[in-house]
N, C-alpha and C. Protein backbone atom coordinates (compact mmCIF):
# COMPACT_ATOMS: atom_id res chain seq x y z
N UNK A 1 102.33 111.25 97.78
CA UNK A 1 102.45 110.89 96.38
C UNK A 1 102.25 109.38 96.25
N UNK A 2 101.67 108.96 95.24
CA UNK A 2 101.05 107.45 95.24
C UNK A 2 101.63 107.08 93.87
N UNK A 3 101.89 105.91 93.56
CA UNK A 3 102.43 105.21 92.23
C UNK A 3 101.29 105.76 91.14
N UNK A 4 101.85 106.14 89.94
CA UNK A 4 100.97 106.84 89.39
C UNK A 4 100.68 105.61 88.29
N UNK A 5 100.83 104.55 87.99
CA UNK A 5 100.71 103.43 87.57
C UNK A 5 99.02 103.09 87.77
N UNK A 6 98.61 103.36 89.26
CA UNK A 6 97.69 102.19 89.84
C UNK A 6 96.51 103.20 89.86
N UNK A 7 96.82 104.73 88.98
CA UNK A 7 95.50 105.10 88.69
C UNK A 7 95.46 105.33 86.97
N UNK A 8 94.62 104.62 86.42
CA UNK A 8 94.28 104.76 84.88
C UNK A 8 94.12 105.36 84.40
N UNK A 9 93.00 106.69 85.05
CA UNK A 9 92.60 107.54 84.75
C UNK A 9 92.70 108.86 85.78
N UNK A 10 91.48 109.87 85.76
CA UNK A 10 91.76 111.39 86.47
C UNK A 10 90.83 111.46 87.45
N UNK A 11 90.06 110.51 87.61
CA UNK A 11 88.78 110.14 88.32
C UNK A 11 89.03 110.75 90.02
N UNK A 12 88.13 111.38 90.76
CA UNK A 12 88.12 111.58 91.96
C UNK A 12 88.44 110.21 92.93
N UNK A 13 89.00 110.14 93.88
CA UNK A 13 89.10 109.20 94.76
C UNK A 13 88.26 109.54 96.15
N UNK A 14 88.09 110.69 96.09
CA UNK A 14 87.17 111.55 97.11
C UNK A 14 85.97 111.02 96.83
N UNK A 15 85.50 111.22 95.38
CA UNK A 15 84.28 110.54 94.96
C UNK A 15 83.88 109.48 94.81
N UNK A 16 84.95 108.21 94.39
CA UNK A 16 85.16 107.11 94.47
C UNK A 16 84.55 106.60 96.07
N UNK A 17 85.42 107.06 96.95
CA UNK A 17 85.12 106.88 97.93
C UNK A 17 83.53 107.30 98.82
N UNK A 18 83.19 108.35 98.43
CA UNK A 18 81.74 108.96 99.04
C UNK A 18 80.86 108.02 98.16
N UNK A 19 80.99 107.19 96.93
CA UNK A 19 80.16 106.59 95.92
C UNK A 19 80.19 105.27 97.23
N UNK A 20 81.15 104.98 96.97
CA UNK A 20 81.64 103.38 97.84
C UNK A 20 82.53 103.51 99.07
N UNK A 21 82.84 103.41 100.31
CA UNK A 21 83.86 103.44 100.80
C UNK A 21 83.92 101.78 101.29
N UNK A 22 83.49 100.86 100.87
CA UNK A 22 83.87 99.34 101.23
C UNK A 22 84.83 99.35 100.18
N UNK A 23 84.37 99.26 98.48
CA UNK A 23 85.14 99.23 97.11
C UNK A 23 86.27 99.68 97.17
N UNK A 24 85.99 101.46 97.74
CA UNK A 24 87.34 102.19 98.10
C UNK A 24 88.54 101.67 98.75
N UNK A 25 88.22 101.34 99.55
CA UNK A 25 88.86 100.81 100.59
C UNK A 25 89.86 99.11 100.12
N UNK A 26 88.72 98.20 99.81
CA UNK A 26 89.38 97.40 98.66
C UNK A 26 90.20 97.79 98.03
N UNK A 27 90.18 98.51 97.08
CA UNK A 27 91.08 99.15 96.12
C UNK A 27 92.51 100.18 96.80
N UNK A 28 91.96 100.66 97.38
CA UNK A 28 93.39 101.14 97.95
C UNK A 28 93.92 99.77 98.95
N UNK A 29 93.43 98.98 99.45
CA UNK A 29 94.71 97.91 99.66
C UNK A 29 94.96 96.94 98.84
N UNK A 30 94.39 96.80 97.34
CA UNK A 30 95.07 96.36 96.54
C UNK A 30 96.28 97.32 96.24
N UNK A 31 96.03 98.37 96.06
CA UNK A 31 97.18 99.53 95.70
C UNK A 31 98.25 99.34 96.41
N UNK A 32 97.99 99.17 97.75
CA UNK A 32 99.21 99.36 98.76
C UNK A 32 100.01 97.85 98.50
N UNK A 33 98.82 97.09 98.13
CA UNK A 33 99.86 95.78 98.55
C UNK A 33 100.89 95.40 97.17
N UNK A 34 100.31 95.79 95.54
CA UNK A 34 101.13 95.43 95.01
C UNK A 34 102.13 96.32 94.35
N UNK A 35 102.67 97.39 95.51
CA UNK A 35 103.67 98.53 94.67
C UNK A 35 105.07 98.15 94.25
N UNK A 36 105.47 98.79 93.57
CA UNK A 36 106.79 98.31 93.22
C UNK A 36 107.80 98.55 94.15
N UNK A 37 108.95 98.00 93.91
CA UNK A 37 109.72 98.30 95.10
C UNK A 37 110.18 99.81 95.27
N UNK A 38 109.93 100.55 94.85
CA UNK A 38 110.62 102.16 94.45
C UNK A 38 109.34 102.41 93.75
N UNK A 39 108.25 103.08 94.49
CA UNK A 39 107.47 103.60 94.06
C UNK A 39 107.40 105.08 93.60
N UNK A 40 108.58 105.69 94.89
CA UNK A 40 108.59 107.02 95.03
C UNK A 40 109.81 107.79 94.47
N UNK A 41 110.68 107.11 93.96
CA UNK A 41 111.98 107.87 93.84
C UNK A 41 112.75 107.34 94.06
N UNK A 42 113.93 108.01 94.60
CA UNK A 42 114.94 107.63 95.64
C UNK A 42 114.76 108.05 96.76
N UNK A 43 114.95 107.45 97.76
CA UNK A 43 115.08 107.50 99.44
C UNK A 43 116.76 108.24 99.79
N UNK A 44 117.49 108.16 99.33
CA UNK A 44 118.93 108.37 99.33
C UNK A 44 119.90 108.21 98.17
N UNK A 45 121.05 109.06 98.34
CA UNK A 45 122.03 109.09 96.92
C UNK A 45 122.19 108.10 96.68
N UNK A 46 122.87 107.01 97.43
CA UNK A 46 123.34 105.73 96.55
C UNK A 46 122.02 104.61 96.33
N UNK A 47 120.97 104.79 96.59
CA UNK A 47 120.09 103.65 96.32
C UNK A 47 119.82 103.53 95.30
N UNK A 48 120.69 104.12 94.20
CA UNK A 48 120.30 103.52 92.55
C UNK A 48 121.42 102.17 92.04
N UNK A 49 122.66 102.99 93.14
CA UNK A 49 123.53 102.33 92.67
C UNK A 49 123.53 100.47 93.59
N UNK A 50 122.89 100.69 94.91
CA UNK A 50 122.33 99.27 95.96
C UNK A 50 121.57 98.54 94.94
N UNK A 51 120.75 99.21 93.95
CA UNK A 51 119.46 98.46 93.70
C UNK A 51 120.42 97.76 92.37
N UNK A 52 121.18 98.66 91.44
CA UNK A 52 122.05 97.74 90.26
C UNK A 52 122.83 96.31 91.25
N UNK A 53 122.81 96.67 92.10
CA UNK A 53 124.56 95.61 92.81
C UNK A 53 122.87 94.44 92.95
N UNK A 54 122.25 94.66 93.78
CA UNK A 54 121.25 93.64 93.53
C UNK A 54 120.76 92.98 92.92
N UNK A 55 120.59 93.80 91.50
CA UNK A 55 120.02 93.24 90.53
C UNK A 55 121.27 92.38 89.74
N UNK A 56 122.34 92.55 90.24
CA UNK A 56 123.42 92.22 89.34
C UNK A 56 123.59 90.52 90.19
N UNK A 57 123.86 90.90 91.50
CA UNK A 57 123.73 89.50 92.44
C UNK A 57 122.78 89.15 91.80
N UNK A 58 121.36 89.00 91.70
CA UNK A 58 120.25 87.87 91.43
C UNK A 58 120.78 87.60 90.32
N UNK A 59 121.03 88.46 89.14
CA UNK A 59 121.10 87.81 87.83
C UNK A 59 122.44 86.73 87.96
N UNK A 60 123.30 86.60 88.82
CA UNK A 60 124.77 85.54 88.91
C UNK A 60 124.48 84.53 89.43
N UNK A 61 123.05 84.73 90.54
CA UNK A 61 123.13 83.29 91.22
C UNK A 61 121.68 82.90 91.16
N UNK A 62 120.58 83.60 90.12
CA UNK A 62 119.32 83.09 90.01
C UNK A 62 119.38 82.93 88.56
């Protein structure tokens, strides 16, 4: 499953790729490199509640 953000549209990537695979290739490591931190979900029960305590630290001392 891939961030569904970093595709715009419904377009083949199969085809994308058989069209171009240099472009392709470009483009999927732009993809990889700028994902969000939680692209996929959760990894585990409490990592919603790790990611508030974090966000709560930066906002006190940034």
């Amino acid at each position: 499953m891939g961030n569904e953000t970093a595709f715009p549209d419904n377009a083949s990537q199969w085809e994308a790729w058989q069209k171009d695979k240099d472009g392709y290739r470009t483009w999927v490591q732009e993809v990889i490199t700028n994902r969000p931190s939680r692209s996929h979900g959760f990894s585990h029960v409490t990592q919603y509640k790790q990611e508030l305590a974090e966000m709560r630290k930066t906002e006190t001392t940034g």
